[in-house]
N, C-alpha and C. Protein backbone atom coordinates (compact mmCIF):
# COMPACT_ATOMS: atom_id res chain seq x y z
N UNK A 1 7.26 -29.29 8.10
CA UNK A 1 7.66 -29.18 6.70
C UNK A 1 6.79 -28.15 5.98
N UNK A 2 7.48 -26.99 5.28
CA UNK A 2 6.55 -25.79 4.26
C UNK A 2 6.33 -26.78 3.02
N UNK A 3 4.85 -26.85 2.94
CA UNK A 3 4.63 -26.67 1.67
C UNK A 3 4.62 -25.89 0.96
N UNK A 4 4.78 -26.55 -0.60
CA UNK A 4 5.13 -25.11 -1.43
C UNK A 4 3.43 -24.94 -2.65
N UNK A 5 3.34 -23.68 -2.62
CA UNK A 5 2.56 -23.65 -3.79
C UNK A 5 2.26 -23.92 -5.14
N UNK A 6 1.53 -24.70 -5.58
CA UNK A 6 1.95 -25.42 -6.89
C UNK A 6 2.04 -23.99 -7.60
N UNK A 7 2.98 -24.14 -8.73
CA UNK A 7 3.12 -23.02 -9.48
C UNK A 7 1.83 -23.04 -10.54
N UNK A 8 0.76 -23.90 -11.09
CA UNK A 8 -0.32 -23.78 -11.68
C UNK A 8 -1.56 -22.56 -10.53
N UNK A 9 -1.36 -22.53 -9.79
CA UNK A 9 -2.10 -21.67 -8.61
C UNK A 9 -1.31 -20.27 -8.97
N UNK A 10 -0.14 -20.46 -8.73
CA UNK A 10 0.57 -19.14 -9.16
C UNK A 10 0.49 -18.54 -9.91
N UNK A 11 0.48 -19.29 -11.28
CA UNK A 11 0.10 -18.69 -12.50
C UNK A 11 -1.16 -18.04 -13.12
N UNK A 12 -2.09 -18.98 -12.24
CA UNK A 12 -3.22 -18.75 -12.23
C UNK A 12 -3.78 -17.40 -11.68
N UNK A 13 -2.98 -17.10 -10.59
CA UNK A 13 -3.54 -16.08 -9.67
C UNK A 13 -2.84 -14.34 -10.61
N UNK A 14 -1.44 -14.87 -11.50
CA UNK A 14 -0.80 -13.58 -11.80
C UNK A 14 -1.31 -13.67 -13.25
N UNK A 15 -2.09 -14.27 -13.77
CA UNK A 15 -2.88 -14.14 -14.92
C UNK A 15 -4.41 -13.25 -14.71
N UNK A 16 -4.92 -13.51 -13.66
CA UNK A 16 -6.04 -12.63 -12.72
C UNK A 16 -5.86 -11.32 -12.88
N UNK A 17 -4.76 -11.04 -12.48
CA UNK A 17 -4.00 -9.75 -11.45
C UNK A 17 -3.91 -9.43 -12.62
N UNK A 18 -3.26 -9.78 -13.45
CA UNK A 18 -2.45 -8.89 -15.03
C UNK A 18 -3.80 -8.48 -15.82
N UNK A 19 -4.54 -9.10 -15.71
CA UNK A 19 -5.68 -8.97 -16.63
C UNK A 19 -6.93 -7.80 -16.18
N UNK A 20 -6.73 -7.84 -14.81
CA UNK A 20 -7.17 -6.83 -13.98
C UNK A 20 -6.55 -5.31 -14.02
N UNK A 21 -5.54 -5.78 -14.29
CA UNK A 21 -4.51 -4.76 -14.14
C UNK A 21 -4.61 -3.94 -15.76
N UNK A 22 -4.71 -4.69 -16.71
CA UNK A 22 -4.88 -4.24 -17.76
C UNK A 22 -6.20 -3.60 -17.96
N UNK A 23 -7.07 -4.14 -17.78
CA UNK A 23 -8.56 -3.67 -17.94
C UNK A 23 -8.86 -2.11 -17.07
N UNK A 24 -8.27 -2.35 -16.09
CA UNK A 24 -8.23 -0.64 -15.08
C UNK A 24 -7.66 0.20 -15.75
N UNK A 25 -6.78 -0.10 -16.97
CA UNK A 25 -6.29 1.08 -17.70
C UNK A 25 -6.88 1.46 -18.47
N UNK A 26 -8.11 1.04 -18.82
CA UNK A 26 -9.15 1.64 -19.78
C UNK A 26 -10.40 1.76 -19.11
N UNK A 27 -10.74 0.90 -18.58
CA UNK A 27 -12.08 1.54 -17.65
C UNK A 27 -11.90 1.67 -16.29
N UNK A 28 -13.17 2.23 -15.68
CA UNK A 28 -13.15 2.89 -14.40
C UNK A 28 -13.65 1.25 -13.44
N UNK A 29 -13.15 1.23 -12.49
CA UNK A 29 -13.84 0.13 -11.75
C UNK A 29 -14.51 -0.58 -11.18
N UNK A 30 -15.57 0.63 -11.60
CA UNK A 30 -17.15 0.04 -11.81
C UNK A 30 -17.58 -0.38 -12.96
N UNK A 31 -17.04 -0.27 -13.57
CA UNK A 31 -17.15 -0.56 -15.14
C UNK A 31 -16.54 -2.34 -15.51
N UNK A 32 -16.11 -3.04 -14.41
CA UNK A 32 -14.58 -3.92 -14.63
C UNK A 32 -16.01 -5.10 -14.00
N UNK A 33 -16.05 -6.16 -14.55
CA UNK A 33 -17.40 -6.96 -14.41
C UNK A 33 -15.91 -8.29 -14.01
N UNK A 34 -16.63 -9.51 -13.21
CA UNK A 34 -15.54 -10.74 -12.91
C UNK A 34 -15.91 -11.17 -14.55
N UNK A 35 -16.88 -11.03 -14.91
CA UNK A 35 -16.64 -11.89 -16.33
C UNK A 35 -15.58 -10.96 -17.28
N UNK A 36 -15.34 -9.59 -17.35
CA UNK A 36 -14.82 -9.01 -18.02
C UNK A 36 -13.19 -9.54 -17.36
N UNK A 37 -12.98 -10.13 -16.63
CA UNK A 37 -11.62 -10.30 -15.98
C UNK A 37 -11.15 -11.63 -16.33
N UNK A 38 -12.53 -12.59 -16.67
CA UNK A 38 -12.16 -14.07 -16.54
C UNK A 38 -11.84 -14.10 -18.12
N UNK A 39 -12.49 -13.11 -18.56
CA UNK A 39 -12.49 -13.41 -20.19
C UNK A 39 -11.25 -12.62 -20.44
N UNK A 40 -10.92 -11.76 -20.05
CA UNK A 40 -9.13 -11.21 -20.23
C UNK A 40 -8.42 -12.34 -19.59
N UNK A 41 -8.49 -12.73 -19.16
CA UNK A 41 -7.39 -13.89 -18.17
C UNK A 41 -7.51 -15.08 -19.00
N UNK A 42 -8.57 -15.87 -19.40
CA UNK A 42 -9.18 -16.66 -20.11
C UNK A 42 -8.93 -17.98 -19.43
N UNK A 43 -10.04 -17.81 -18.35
CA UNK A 43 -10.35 -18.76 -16.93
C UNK A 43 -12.12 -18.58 -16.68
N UNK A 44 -12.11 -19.29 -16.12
CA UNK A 44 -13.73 -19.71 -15.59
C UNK A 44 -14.13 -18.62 -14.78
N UNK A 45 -15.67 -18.48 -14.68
CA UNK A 45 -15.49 -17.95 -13.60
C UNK A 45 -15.22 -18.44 -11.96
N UNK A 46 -15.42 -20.16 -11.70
CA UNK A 46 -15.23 -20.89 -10.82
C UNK A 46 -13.88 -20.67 -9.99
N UNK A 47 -12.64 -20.57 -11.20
CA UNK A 47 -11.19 -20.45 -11.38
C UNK A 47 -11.35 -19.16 -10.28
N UNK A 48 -11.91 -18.10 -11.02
CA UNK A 48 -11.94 -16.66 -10.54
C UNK A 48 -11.69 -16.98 -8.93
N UNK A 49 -13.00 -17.02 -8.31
CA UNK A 49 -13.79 -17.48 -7.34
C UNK A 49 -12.94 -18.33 -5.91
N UNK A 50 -12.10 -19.30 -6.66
CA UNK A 50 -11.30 -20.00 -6.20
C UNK A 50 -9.87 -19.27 -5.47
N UNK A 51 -10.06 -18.38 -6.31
CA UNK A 51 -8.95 -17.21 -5.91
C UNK A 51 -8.71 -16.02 -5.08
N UNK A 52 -10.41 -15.43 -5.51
CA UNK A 52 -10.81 -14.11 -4.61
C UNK A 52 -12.27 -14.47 -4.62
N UNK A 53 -12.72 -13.34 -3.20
CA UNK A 53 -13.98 -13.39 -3.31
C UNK A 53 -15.27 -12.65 -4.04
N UNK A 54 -14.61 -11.66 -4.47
CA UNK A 54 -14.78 -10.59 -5.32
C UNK A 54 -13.76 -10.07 -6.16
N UNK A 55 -14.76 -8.82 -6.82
CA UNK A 55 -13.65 -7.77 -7.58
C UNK A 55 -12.64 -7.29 -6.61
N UNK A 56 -13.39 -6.54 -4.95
CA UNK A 56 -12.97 -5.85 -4.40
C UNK A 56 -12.22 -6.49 -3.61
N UNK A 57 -12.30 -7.95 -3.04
CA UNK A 57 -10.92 -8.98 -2.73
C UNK A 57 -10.04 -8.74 -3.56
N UNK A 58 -10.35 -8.86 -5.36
CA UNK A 58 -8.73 -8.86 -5.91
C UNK A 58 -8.07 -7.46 -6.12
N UNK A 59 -8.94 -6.23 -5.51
CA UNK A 59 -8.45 -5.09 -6.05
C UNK A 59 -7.63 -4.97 -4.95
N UNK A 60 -8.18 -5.21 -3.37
CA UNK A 60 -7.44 -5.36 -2.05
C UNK A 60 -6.12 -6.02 -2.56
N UNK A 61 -6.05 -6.99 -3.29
CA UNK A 61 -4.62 -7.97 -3.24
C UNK A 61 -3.85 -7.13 -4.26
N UNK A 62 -4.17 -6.37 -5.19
CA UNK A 62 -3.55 -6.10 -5.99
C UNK A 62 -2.70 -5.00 -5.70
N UNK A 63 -3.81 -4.01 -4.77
CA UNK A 63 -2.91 -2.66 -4.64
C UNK A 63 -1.99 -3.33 -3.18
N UNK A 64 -2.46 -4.33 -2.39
CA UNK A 64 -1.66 -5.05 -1.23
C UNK A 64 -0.12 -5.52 -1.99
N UNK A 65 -0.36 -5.74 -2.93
CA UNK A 65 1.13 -6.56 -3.54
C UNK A 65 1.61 -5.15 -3.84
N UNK A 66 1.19 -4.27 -4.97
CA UNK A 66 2.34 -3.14 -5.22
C UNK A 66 2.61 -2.72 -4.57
N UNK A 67 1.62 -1.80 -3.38
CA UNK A 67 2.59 -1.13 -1.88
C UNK A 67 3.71 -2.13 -1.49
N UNK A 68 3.19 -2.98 -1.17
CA UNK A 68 4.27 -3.86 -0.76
C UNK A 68 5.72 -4.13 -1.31
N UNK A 69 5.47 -4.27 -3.05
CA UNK A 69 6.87 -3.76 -3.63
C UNK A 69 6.99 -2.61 -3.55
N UNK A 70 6.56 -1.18 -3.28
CA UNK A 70 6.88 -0.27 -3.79
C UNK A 70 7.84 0.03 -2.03
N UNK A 71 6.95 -0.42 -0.89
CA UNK A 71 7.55 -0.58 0.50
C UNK A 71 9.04 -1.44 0.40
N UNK A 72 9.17 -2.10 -0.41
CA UNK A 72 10.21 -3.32 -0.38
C UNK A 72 10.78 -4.29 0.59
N UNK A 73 11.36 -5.09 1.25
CA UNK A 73 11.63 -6.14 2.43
C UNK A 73 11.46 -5.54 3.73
N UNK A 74 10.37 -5.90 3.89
CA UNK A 74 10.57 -5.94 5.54
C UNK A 74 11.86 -6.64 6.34
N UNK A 75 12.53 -7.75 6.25
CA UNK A 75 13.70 -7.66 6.90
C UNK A 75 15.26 -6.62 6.51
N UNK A 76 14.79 -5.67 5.27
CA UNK A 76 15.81 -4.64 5.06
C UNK A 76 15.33 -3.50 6.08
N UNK A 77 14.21 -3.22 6.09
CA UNK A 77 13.07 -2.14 7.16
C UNK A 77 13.27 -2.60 8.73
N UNK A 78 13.75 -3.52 9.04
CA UNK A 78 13.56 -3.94 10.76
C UNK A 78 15.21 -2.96 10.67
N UNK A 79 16.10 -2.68 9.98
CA UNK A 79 17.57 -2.25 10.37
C UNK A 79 17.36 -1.36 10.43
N UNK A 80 16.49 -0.58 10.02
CA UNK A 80 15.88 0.90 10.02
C UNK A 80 16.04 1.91 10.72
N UNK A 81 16.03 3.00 11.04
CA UNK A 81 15.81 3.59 12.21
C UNK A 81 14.58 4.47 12.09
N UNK A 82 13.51 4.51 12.94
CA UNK A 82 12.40 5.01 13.04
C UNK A 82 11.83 5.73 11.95
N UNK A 83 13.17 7.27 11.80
CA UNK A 83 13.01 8.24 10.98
C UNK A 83 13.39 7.72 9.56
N UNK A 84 14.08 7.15 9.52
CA UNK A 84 14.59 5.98 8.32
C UNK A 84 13.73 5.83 7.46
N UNK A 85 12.76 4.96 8.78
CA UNK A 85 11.23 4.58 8.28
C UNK A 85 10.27 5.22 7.81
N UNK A 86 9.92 6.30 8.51
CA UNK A 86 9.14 7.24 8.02
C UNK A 86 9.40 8.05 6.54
N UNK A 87 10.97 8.16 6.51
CA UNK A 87 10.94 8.57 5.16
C UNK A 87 11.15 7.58 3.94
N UNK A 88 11.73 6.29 4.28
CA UNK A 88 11.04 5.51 3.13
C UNK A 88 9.69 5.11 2.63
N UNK A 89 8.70 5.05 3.90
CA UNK A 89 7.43 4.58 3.85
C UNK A 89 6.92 6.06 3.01
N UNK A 90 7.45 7.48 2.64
CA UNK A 90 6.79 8.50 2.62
C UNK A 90 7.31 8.44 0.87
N UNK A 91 8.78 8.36 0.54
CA UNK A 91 9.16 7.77 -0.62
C UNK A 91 8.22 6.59 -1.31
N UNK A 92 7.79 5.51 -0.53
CA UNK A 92 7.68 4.34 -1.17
C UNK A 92 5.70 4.93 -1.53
N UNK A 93 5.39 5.98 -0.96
CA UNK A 93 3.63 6.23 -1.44
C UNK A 93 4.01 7.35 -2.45
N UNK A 94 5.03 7.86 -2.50
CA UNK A 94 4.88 8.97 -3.69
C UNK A 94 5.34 8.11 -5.13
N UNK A 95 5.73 6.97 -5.02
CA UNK A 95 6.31 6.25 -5.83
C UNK A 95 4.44 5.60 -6.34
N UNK A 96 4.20 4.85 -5.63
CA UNK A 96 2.67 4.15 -5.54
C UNK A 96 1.76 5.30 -6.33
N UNK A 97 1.77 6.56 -5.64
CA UNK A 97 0.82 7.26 -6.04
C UNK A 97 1.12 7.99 -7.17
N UNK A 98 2.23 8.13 -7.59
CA UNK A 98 2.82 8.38 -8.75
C UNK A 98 2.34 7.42 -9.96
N UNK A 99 2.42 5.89 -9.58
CA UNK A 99 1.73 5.26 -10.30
C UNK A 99 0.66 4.64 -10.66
N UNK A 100 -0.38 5.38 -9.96
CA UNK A 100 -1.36 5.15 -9.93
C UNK A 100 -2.42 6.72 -10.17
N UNK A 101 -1.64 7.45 -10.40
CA UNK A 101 -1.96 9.13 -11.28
C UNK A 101 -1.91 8.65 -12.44
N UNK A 102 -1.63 7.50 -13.27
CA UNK A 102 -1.98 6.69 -14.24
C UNK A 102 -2.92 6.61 -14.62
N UNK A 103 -3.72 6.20 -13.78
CA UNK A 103 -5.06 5.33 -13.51
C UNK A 103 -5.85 5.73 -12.74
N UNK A 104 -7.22 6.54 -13.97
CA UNK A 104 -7.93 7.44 -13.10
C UNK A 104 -8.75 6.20 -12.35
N UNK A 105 -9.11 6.43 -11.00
CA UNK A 105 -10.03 5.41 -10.23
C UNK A 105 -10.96 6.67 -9.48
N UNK A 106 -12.07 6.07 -9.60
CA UNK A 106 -13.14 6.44 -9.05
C UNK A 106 -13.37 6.31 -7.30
N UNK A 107 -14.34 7.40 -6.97
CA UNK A 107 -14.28 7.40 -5.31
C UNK A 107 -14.30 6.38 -4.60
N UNK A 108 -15.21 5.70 -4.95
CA UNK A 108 -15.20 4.18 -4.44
C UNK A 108 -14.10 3.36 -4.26
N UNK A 109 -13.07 3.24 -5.52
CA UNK A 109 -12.08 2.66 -5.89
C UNK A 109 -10.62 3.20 -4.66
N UNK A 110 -10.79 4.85 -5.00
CA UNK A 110 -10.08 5.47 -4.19
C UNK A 110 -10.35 5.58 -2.93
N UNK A 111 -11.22 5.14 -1.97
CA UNK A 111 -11.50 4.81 -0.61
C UNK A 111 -10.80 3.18 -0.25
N UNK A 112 -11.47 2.64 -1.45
CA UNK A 112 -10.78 1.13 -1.06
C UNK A 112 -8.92 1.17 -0.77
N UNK A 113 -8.42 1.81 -1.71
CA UNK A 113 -7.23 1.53 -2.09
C UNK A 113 -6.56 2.20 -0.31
N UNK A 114 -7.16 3.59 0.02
CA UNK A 114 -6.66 4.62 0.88
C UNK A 114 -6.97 3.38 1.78
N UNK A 115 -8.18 2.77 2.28
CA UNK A 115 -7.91 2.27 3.65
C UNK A 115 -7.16 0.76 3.59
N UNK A 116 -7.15 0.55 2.40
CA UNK A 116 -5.74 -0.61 2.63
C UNK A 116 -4.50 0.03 2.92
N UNK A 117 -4.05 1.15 2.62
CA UNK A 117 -2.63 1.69 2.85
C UNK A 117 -2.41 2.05 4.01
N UNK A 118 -4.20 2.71 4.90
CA UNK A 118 -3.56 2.76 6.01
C UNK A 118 -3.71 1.92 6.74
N UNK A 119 -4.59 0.45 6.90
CA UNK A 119 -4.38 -0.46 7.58
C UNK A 119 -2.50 -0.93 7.65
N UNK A 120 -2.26 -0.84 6.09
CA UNK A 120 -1.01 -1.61 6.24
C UNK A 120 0.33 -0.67 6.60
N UNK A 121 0.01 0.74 6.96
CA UNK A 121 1.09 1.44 7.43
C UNK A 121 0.89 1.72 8.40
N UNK A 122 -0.22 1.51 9.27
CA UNK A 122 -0.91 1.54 10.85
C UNK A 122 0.17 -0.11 11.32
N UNK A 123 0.13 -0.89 10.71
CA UNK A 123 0.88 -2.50 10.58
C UNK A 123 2.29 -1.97 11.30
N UNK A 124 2.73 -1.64 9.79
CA UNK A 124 4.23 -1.25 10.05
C UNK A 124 4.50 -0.37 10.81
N UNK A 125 4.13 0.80 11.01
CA UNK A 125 4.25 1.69 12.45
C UNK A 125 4.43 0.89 13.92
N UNK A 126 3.22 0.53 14.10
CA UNK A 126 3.09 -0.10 15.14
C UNK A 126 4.21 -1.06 15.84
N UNK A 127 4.72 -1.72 14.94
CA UNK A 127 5.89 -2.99 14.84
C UNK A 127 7.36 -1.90 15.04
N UNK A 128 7.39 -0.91 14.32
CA UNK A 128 8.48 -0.22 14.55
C UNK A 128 8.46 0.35 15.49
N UNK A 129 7.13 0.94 16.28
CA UNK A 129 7.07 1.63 17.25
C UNK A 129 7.51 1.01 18.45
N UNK A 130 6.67 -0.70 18.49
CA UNK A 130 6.99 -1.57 19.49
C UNK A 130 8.59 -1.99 19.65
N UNK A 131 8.88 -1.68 18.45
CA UNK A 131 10.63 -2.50 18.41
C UNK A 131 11.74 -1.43 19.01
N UNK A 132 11.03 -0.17 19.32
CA UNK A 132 11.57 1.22 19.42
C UNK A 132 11.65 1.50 20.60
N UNK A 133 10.56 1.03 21.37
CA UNK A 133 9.52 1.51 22.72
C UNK A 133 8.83 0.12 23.55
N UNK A 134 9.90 -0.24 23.53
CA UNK A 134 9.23 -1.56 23.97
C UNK A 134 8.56 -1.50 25.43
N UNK A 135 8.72 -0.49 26.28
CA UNK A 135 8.52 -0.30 27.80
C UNK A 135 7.28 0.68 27.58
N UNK A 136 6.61 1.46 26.59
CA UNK A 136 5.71 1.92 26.12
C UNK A 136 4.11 0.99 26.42
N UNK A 137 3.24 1.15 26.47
CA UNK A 137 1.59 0.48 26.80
C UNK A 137 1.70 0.74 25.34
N UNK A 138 0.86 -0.64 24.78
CA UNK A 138 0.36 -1.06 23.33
C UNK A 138 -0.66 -0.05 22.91
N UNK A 139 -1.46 0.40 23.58
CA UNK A 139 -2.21 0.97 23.31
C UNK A 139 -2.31 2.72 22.52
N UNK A 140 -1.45 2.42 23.20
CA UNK A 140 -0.63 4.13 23.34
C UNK A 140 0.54 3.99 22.18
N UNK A 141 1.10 2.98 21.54
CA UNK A 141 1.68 3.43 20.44
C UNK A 141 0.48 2.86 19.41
N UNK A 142 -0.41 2.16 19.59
CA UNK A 142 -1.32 1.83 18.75
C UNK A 142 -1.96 3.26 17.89
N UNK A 143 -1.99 3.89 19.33
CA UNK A 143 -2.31 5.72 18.78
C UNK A 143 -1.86 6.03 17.96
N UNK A 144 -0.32 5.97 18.38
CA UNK A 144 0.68 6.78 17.93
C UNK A 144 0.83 6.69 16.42
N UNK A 145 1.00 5.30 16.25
CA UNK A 145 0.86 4.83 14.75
C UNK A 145 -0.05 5.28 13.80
N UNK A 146 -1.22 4.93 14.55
CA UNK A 146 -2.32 6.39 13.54
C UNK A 146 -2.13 7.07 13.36
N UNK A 147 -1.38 7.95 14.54
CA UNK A 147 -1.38 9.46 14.23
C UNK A 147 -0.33 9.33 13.01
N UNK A 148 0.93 8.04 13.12
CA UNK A 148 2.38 8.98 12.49
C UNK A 148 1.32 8.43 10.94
N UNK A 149 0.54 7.05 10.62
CA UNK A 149 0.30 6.97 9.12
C UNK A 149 -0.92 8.36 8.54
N UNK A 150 -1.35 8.77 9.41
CA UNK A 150 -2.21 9.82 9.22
C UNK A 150 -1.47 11.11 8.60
N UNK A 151 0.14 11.30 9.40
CA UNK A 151 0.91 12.76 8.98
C UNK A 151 1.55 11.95 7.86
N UNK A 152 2.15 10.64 7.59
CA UNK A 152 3.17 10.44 6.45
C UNK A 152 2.18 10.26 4.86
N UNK A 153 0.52 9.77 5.26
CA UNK A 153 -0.43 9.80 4.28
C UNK A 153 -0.53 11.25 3.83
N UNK A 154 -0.79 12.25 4.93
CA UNK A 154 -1.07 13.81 4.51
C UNK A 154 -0.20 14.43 3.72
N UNK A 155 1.29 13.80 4.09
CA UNK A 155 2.87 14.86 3.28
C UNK A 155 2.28 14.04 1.84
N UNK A 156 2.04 12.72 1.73
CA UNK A 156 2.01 12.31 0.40
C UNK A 156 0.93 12.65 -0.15
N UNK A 157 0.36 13.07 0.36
CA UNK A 157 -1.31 13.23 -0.71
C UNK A 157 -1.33 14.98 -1.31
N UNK A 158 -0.43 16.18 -0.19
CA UNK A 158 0.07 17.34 -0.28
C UNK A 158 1.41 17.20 -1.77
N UNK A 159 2.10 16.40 -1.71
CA UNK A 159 3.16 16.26 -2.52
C UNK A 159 2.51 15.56 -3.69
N UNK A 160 1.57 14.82 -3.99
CA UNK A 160 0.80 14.10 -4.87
C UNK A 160 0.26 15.31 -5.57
N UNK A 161 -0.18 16.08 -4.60
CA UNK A 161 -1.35 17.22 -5.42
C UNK A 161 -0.12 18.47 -5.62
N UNK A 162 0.71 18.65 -5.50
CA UNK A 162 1.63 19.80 -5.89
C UNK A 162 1.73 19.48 -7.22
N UNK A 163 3.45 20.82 -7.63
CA UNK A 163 3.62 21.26 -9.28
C UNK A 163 4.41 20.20 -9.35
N UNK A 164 5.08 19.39 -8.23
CA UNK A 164 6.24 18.37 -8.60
C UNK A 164 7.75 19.30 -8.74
N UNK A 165 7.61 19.99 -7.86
CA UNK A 165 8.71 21.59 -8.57
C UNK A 165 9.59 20.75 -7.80
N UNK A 166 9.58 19.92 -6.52
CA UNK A 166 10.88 19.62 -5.54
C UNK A 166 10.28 17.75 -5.62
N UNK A 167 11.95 17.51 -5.99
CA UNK A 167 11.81 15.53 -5.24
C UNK A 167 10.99 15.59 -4.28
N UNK A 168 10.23 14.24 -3.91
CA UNK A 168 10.04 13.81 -2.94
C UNK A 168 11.07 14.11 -1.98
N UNK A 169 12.07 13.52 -1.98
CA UNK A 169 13.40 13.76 -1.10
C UNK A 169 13.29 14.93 -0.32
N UNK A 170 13.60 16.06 -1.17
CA UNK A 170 13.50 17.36 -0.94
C UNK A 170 11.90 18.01 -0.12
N UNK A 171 11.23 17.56 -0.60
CA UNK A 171 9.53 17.58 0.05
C UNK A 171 9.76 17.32 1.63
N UNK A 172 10.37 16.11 1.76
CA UNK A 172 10.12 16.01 2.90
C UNK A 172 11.23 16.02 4.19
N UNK A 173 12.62 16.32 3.70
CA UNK A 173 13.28 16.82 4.35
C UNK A 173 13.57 17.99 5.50
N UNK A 174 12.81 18.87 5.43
CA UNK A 174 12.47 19.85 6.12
C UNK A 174 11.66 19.91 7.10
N UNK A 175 10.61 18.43 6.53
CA UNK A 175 8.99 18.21 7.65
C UNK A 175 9.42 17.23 8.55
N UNK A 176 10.91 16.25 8.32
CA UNK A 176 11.00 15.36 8.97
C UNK A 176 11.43 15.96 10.99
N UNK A 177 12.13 16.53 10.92
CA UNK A 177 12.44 17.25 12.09
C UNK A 177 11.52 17.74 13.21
N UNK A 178 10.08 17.95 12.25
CA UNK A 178 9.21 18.11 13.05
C UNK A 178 7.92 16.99 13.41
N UNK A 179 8.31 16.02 12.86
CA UNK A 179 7.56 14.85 12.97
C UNK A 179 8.44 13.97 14.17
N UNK A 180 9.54 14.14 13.70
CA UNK A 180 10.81 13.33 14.87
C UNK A 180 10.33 14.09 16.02
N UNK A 181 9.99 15.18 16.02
CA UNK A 181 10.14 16.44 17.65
C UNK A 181 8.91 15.42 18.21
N UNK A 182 7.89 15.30 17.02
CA UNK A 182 6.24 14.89 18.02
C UNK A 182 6.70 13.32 18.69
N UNK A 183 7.39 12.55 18.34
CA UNK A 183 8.23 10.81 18.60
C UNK A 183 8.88 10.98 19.74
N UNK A 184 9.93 12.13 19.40
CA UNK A 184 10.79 12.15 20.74
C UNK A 184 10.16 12.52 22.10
N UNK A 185 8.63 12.72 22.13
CA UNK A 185 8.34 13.24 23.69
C UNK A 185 7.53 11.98 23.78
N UNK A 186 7.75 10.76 23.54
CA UNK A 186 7.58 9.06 23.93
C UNK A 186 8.36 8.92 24.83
């Protein structure tokens, strides 16, 4: 039998997040104290605590939840097809990083955020790779996956730092052909 989460936990946790979320729009995130969060939220700090283990636990969960919407259902993504994938996952960070050119964050901040995205697109690679290549050694698409979140991080961080003169769409239409060429010799 699933238990379900009491919705007082729930509320609790998206009162955190919002309040966090608000406070990053005015200061930098070294600047963002758990008391400055408990007192926007207007919770304990115990409450806090109960929730995350830190700032940098809830900053992990926070930018973990938006990729994640900005990625959208993984059971819409398993129908996928490889290249499918690659260009939504390349859509769904110019979208992220689009919104988060918002919100200036500091190096620190911006290391944290980068190696959650690529843990969690090293994730999804991997799973697509395996679902693709199943007669493939783990190891060897384990690579592979690095390599592909390493080229779909680079088009977005290249398209992040451009004039914005071409869609995303358009950005990466041209590069996909040659990312498919490096897949197809699997």
């Amino acid at each position: 039998m699933q238990t379900k989460t009491d919705p007082r936990v729930l509320r609790t946790h998206k009162l955190i997040t919002d309040a966090f979320i608000i406070l990053s729009q005015s200061k930098s995130f070294s600047d963002i104290s758990v008391k400055d969060i408990t007192e926007k939220a207007m919770i304990n700090r115990a409450t806090f605590y109960n929730h995350f283990l830190d700032k940098y636990d809830l900053l992990e969960k926070v930018v973990e939840e938006k990729l994640s919407l900005n990625l959208g259902c993984d059971k819409q993504k398993s129908l996928l097809t490889l290249e499918q994938t690659i260009k939504e996952i390349f859509l769904s960070l110019t979208r992220f990083e689009t919104s988060l050119q918002a919100h200036s964050a500091n190096q620190e901040e911006n290391e944290t955020i980068d190696s959650i995205i690529r843990i969690e697109l090293v994730n999804i690679f991997s799973k697509k790779l395996t679902q693709t290549n199943p007669s493939i050694e783990s190891r060897l698409l384990e690579k592979f996956a690095k390599w592909l979140t390493a080229t779909v991080r680079g088009m977005s961080h290249d398209w992040a730092e451009s004039d914005h003169s071409e869609r995303p769409e358009e950005y990466i239409a041209p590069l996909l052909p040659f990312v498919m060429c490096g897949i197809k010799t699997l």
